[in-house]
Protein backbone atom coordinates (compact mmCIF):
# COMPACT_ATOMS: atom_id res chain seq x y z
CA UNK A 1 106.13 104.45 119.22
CA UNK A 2 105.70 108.02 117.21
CA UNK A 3 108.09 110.51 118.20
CA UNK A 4 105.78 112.83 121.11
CA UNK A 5 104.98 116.40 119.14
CA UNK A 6 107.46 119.28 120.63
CA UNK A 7 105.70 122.53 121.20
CA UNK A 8 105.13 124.39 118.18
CA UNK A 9 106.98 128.11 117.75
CA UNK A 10 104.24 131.03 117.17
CA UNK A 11 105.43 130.99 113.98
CA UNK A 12 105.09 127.16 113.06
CA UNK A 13 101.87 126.96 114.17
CA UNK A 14 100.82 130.26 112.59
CA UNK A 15 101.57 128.76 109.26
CA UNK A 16 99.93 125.53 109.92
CA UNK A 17 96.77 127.76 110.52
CA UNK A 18 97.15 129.36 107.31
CA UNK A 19 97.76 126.32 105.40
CA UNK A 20 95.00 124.22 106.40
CA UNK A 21 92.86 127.23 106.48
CA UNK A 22 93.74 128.18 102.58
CA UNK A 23 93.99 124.21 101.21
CA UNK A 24 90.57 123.59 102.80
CA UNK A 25 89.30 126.48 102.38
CA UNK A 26 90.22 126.15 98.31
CA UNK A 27 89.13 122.48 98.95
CA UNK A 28 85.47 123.60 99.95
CA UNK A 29 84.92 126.81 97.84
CA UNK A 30 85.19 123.94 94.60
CA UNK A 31 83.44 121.52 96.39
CA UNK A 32 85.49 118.78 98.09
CA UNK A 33 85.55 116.96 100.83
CA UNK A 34 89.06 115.75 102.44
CA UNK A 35 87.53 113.59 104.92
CA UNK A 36 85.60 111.45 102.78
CA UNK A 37 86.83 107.90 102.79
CA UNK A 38 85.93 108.20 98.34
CA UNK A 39 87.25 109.46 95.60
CA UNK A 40 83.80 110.76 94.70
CA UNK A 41 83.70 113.32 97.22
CA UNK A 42 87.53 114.78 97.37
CA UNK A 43 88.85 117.09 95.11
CA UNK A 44 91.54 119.67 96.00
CA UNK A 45 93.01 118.53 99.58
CA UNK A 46 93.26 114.58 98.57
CA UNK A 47 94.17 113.40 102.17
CA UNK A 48 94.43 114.97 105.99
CA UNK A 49 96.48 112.38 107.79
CA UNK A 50 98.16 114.92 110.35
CA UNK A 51 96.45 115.11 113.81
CA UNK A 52 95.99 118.67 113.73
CA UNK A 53 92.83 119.66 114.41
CA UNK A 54 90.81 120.48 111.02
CA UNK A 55 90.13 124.14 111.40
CA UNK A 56 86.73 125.94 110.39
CA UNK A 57 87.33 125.96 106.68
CA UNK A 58 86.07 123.01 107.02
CA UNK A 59 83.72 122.77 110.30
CA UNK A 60 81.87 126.08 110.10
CA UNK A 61 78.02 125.65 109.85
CA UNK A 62 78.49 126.99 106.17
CA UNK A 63 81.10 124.60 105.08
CA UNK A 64 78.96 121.57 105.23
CA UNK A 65 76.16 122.61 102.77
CA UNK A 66 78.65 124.57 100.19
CA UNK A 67 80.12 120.97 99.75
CA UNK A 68 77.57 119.31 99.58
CA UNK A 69 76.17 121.27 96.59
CA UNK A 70 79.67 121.01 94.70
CA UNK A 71 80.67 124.58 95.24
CA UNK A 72 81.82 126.68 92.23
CA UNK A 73 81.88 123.21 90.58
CA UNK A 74 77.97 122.87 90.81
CA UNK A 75 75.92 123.27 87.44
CA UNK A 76 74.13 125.64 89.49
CA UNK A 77 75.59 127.37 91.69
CA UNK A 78 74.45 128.46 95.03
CA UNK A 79 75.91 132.11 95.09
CA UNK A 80 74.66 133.02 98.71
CA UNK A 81 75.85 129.70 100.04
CA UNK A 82 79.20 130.69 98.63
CA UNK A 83 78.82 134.74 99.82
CA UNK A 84 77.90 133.16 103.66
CA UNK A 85 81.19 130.85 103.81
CA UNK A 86 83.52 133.32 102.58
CA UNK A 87 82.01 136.01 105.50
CA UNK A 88 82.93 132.95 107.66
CA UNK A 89 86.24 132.05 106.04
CA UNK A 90 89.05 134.42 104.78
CA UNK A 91 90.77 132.28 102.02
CA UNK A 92 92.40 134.85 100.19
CA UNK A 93 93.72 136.29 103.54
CA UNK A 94 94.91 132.24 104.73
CA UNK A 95 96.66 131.92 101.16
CA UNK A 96 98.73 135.76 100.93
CA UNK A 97 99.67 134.31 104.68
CA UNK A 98 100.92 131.45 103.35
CA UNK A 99 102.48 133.05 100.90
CA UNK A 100 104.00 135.61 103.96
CA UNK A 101 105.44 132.59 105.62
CA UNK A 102 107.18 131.17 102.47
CA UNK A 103 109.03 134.41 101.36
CA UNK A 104 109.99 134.41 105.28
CA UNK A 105 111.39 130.97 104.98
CA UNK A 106 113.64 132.78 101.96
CA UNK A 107 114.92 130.30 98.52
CA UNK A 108 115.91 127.14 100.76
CA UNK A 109 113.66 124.06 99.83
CA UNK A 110 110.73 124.48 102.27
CA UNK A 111 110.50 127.91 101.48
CA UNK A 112 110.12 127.60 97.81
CA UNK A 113 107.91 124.45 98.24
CA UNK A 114 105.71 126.64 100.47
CA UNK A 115 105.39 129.60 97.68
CA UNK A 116 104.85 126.97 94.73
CA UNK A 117 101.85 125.92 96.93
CA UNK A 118 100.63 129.79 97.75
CA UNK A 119 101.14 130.65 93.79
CA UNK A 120 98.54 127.42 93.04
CA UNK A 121 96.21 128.17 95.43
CA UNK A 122 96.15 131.84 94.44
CA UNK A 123 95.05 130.60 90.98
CA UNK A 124 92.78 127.94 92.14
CA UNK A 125 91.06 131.37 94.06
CA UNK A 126 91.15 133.38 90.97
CA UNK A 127 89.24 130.73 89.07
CA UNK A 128 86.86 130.41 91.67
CA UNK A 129 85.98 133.98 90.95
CA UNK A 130 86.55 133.81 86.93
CA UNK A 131 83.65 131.10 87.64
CA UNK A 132 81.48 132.98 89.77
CA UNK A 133 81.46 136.23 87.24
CA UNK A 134 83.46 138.41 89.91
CA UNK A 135 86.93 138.32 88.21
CA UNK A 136 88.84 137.85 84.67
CA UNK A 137 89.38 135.25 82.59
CA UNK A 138 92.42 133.35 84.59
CA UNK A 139 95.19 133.19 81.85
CA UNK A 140 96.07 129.54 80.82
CA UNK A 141 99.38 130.07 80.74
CA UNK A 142 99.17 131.17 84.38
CA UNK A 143 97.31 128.40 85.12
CA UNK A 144 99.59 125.83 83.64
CA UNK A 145 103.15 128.03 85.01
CA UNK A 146 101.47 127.26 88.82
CA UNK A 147 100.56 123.45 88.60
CA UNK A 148 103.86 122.72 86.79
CA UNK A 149 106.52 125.66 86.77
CA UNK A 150 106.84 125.49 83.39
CA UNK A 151 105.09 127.16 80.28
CA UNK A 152 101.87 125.46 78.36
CA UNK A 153 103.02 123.61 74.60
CA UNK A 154 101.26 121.32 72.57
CA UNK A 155 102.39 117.65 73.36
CA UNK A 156 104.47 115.52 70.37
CA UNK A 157 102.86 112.00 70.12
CA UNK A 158 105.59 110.69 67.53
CA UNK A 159 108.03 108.90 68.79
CA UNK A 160 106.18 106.63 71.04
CA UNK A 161 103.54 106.11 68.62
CA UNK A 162 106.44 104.71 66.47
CA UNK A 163 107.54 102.48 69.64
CA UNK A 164 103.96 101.35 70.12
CA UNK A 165 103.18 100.61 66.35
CA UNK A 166 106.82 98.86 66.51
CA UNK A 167 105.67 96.39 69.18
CA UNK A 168 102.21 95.73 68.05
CA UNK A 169 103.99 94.64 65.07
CA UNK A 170 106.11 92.49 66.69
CA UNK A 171 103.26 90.90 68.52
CA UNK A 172 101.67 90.01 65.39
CA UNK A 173 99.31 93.04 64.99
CA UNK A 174 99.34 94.87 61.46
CA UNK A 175 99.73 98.57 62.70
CA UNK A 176 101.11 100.50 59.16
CA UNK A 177 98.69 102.65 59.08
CA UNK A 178 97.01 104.98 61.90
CA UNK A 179 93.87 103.31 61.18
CA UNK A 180 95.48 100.26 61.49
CA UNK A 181 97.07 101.34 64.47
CA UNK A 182 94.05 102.16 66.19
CA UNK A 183 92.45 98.99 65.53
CA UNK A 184 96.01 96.68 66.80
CA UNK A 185 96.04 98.54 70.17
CA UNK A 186 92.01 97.65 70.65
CA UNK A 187 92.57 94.18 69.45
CA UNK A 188 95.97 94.04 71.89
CA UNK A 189 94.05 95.29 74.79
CA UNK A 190 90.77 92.48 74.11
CA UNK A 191 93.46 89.87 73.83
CA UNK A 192 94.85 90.59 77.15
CA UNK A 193 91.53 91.94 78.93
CA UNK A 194 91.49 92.21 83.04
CA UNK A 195 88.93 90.07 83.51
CA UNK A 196 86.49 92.23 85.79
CA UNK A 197 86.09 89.74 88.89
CA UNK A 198 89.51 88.69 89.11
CA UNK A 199 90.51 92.37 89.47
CA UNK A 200 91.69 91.75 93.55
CA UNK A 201 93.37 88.29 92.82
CA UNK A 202 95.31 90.41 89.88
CA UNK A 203 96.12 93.33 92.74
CA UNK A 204 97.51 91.25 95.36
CA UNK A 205 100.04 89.40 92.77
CA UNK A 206 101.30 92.52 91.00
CA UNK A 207 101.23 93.97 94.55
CA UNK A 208 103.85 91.13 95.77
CA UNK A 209 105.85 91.27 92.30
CA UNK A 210 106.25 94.77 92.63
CA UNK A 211 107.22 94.56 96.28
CA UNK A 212 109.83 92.51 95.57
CA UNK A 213 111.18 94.86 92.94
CA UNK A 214 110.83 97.85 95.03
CA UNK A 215 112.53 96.04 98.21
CA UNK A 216 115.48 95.46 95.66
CA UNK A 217 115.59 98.55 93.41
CA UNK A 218 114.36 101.55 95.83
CA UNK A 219 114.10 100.15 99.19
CA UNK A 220 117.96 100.03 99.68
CA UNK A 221 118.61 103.67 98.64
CA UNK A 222 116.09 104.99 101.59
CA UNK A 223 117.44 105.45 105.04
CA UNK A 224 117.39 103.00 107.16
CA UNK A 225 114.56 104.23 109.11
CA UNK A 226 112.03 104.33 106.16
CA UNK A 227 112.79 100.84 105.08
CA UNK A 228 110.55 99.29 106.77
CA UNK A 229 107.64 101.43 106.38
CA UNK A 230 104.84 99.78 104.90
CA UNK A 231 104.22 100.99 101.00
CA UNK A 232 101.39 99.23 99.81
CA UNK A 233 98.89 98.84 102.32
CA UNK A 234 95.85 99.27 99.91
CA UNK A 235 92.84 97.95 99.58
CA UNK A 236 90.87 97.70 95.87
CA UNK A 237 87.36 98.69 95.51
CA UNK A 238 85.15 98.38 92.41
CA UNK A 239 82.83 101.81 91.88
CA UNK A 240 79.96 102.26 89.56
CA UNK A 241 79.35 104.64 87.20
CA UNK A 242 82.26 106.95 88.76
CA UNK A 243 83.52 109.98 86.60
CA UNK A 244 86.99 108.90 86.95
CA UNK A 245 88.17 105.66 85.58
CA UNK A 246 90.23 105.15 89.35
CA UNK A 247 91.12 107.08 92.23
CA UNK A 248 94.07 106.64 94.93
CA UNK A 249 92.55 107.58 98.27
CA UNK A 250 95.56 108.10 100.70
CA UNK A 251 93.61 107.69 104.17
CA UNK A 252 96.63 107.29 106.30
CA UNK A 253 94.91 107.78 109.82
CA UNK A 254 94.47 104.30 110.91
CA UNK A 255 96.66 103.11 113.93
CA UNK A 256 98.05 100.17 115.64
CA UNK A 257 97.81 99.36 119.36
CA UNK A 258 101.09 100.53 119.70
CA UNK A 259 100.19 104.20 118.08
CA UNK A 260 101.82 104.07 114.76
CA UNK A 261 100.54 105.02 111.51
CA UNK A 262 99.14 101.64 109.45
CA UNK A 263 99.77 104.09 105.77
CA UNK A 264 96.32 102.55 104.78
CA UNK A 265 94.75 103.43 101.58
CA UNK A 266 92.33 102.34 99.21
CA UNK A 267 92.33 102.19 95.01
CA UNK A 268 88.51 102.78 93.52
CA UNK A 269 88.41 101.22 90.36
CA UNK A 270 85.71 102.30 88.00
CA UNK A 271 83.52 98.97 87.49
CA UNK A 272 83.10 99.86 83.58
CA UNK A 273 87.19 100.15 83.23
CA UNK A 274 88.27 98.10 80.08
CA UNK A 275 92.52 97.35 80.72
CA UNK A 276 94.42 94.78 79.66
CA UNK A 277 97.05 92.35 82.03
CA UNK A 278 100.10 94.80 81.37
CA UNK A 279 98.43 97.96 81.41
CA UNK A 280 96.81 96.79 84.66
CA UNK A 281 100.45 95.86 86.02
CA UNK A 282 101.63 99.55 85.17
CA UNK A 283 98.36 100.72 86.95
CA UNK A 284 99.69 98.92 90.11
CA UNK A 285 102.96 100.39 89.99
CA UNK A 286 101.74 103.71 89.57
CA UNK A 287 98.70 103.81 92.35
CA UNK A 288 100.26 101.77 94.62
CA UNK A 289 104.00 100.82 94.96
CA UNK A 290 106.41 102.16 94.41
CA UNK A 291 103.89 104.53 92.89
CA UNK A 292 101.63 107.22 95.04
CA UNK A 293 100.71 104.96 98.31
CA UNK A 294 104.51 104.22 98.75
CA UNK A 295 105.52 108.17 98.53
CA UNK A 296 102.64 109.37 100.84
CA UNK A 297 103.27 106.48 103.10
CA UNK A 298 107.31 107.37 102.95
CA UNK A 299 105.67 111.27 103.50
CA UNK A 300 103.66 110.16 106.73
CA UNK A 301 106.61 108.56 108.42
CA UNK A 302 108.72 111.36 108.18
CA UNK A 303 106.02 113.59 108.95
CA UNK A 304 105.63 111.34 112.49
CA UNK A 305 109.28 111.54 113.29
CA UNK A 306 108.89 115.35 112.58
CA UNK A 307 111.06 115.69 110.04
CA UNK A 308 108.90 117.28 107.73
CA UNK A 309 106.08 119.99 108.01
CA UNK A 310 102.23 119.78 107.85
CA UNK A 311 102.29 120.56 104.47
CA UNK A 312 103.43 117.18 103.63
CA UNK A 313 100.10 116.19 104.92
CA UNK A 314 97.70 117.73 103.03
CA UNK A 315 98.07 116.28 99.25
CA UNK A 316 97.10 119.24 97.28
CA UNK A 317 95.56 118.64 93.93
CA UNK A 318 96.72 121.35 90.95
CA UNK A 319 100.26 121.50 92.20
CA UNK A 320 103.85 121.23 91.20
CA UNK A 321 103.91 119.16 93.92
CA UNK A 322 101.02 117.20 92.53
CA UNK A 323 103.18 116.80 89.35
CA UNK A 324 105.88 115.94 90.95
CA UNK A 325 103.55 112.62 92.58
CA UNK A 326 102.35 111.84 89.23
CA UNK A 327 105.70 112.08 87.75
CA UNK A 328 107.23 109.23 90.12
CA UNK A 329 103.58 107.36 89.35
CA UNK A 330 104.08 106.96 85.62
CA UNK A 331 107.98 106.09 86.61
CA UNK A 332 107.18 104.06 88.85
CA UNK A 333 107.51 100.60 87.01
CA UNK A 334 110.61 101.06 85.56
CA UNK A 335 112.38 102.03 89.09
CA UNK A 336 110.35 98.84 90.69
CA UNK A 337 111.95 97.13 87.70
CA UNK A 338 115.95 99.26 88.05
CA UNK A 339 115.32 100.30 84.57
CA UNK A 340 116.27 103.82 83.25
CA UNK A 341 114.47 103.82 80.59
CA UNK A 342 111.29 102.16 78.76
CA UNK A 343 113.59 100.59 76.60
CA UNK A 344 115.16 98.55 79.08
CA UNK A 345 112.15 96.84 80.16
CA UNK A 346 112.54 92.76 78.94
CA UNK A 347 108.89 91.98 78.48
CA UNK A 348 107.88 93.35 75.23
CA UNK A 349 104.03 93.59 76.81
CA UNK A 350 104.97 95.62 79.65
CA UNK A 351 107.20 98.04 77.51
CA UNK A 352 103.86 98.43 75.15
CA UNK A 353 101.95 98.73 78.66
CA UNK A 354 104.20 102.10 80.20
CA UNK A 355 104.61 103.38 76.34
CA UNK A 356 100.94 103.76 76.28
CA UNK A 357 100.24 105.15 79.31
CA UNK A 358 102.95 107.57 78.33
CA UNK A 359 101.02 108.28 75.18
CA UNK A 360 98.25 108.81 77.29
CA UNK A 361 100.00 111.41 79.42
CA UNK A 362 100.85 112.91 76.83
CA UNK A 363 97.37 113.53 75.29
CA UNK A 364 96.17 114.47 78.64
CA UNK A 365 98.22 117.39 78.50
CA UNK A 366 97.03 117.97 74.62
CA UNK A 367 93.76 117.87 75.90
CA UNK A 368 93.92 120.84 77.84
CA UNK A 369 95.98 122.32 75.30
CA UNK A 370 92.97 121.44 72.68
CA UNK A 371 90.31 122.74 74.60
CA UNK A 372 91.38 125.89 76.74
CA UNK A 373 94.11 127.34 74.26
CA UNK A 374 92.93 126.70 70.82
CA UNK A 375 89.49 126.10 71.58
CA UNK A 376 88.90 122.66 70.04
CA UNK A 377 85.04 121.21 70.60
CA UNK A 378 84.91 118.03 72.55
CA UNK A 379 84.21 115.90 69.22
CA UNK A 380 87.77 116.68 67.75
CA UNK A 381 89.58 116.57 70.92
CA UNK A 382 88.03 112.97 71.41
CA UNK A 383 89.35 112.18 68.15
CA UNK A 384 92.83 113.08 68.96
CA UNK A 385 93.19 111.08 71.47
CA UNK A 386 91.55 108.17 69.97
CA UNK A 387 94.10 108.24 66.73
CA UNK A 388 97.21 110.32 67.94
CA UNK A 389 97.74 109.39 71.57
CA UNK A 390 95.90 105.70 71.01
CA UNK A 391 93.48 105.60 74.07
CA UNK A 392 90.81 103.69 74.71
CA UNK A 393 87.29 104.87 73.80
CA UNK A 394 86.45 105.32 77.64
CA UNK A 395 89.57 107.30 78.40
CA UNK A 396 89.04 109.45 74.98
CA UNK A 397 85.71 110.24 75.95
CA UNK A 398 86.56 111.07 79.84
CA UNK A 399 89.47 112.99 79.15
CA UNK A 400 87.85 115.30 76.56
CA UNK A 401 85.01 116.02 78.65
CA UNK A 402 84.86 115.50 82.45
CA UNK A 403 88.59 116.02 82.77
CA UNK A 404 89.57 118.03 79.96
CA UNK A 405 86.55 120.68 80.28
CA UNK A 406 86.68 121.16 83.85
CA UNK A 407 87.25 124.93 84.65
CA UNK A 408 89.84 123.54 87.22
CA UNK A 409 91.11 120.10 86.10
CA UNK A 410 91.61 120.51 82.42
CA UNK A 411 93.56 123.89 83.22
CA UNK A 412 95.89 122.99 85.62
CA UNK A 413 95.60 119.32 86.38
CA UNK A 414 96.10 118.15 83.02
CA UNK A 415 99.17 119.23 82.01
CA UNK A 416 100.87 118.21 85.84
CA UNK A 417 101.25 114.78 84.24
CA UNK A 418 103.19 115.24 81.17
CA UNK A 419 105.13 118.11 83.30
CA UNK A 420 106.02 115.42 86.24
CA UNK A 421 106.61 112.39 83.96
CA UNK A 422 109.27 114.15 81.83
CA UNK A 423 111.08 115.63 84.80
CA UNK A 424 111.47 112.34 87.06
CA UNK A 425 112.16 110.61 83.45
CA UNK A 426 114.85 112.81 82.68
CA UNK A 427 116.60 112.69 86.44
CA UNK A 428 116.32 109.05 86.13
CA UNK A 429 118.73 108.97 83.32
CA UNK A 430 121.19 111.44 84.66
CA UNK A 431 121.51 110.49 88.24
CA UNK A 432 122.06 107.19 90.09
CA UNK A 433 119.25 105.79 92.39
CA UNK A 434 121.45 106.25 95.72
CA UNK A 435 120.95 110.25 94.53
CA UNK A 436 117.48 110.25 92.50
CA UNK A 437 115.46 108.28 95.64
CA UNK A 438 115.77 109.92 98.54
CA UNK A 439 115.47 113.01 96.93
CA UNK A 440 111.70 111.70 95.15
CA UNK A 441 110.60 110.52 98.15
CA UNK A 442 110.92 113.30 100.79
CA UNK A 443 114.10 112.23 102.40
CA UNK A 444 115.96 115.40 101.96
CA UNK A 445 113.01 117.38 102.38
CA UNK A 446 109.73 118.35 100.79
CA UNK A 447 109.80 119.59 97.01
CA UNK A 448 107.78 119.43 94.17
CA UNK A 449 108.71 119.26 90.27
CA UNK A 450 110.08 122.61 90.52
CA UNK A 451 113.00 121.97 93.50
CA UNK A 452 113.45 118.25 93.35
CA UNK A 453 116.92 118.52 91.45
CA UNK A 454 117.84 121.15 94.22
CA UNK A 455 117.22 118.15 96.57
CA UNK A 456 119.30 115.32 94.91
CA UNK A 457 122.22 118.10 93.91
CA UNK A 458 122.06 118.97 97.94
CA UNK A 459 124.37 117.38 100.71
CA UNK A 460 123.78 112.78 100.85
């Protein structure tokens, strides 16, 4: 049975007010919606499985229509809707609160978590107001310093270009040239194409591979009392004509008879995807275990036993905590596998599979690099990623325009991935699992990309 909720201090549950209050306040002001069930209608605040009750950032009578017509994120947008919610709803005032609590708190782990998050929302504010005329031009180094703590550069493609040119050419695929190399990773991927149908059948096995691994590799490094916690209840759903090639929806408030959470989530799967076997395979590792269902699952039970805070509840897009997610993601086959590194993988098509969703990562954050510090037009940034970073047309085309122009996404989001990928990559390497996993996973506390080597350095 869940542990029964003590009585909040004043102070507690003045900062739970403030959070949800500034997250779903953000959330709505850009257009989002954390209680839809689809990745088509959340944005900022990707999941509310706490049983707090959500506060009127989100049930005012003006919160309902400002959604629903996409917020500072609309083509058009409705500037009186927006004027009538923000009479209703002080976000700035909910976010310097925040921000109140955390220097409170002072430099231990919570504390610094808690100002990370205040420092992203403040800039998720400001561009809300660069967007509706009222302020400046947000910086993009500021932008990038609050989703990932560290500053903005250009990504370097080479070396795993090398490694993926290296195995196509083991595989039997000329790749000399960069044409050529182009033209061996499309030919690889057709080879080895998901067939669309079989997409659930495909799930469940990686699903139970990857279980296995993770019960092995991770499992036994968790305490005791998160070991059984289920990581990858998750359903797969196809969606058509989505912007987003997938989306992990972390519902998390089902419950059994008995009370307790059932960690449920669901994986939307554009319908028009085009992956191969082994990228697919990294794709499961990444959405669902011991990838991003398995942490926020691993995040709900320790929220439930109280050991951590609300704000471990309330996923928050834009983020170093964010990065931090995406970094254990896109690491997330090689600890399922107890690898270190890519190169340790023993199946050359899974070691092409991670190297080029690496790549990808990496031209994600040269996207944003592209288009909001030098400028680049959509045509040319397309074309990077086609030749230098080797993806797909579909993820070329999405991540120079949907993603990578986005006032919000292609700012801060972006970057997050290359930022969280390299740190968990490099702690990986330099400290053993019974260190590096409770630490990822929330067992010493919350933290983000910024304080998760505080967290493994700190007391077993």
């Amino acid at each position: 049975m869940p542990t029964p909720a003590p009585q909040k201090s004043a102070g507690e549950a003045g900062l739970v007010r403030a959070l949800a209050t500034a997250i779903l306040g953000v959330d709505t002001l850009w257009g989002g919606d954390v209680m839809s069930a689809s990745g088509t209608g959340r944005f900022i605040a990707d999941s509310w499985f706490a049983d707090e009750p959500l506060p009127a950032a989100y049930t005012c009578a003006e919160a309902a229509p400002l959604r629903a017509g996409g917020g500072v994120a609309a083509s058009q947008i409705d500037a009186a809707a927006i004027d009538g919610y923000l009479r209703a709803v002080d976000v700035p005032a909910a976010i310097t609160e925040v921000g109140r609590q955390a220097a409170a708190l002072g430099g231990d782990l919570r504390g610094r978590y808690l100002a990370g998050l205040a420092e992203s929302l403040q800039v998720m504010w400001e561009l809300a107001l660069e967007r509706l005329g009222r302020g400046p031009a947000v910086p993009y180094q500021r932008c990038v310093l609050a989703s990932t703590g560290r500053e903005p550069s250009p990504s370097t493609p080479e070396e795993r270009r090398a490694t993926a040119a290296a195995l196509l050419e083991h595989a039997g695929y000329p790749a000399g040239t960069r044409d050529e190399l182009v033209a061996a990773v499309d030919a690889w991927r057709r080879d080895r194409m998901v067939p669309a149908r079989s997409i659930p059948l495909l799930a469940e096995a990686f699903i139970a591979r990857l279980e296995a691994g993770t019960e092995r590799h991770v499992a036994p490094h968790l305490p005791p009392e998160l070991r059984a916690v289920p990581r990858a209840n998750v359903r797969f759903l196809p969606i058509a004509d989505a912007w987003f090639s997938g989306s992990m929806n972390y519902l998390g408030r089902g419950r059994t008879p008995a009370g307790d959470p059932e960690y449920e989530a669901t994986y939307e799967l554009n319908a028009r995807l085009e992956i191969s076997v082994p990228e697919f395979a990294q794709l499961v590792a990444h959405e669902v275990v011991p990838g991003h269902v398995t942490t926020f699952a691993l995040l709900q039970a320790r929220h439930v036993r109280r050991e951590l805070g609300f704000e471990a509840t309330v996923l928050t897009m834009n983020t170093r905590a964010a990065a931090l997610s995406e970094g254990i993601a896109n690491n997330a086959l090689l600890l399922a596998l107890g690898a270190r590194q890519v190169s340790e993988i023993p199946d050359p098509d899974l070691r092409l599979a991670l190297t080029l969703a690496l790549l990808q990562d990496d031209g994600k954050n040269q996207s944003s690099w592209l288009t909001w510090r030098e400028g680049a037009p959509r045509e040319q940034v397309s074309e990077v990623l086609r030749r230098d970073y080797l993806c797909s047309p579909e993820r070329a085309d999405k991540l120079s325009g949907a993603w990578g122009r986005h006032p919000l996404l292609g700012r801060m989001y972006l970057p997050a991935y290359r930022a969280g990928t390299e740190t968990v990559a490099e702690l990986l390497v330099r400290h053993p699992p019974a260190r590096l996993v409770p630490a990822l996973y929330g067992a010493r506390g919350i933290v983000d990309v910024a304080t998760v080597e505080d967290a493994i350095a700190g007391p077993a």
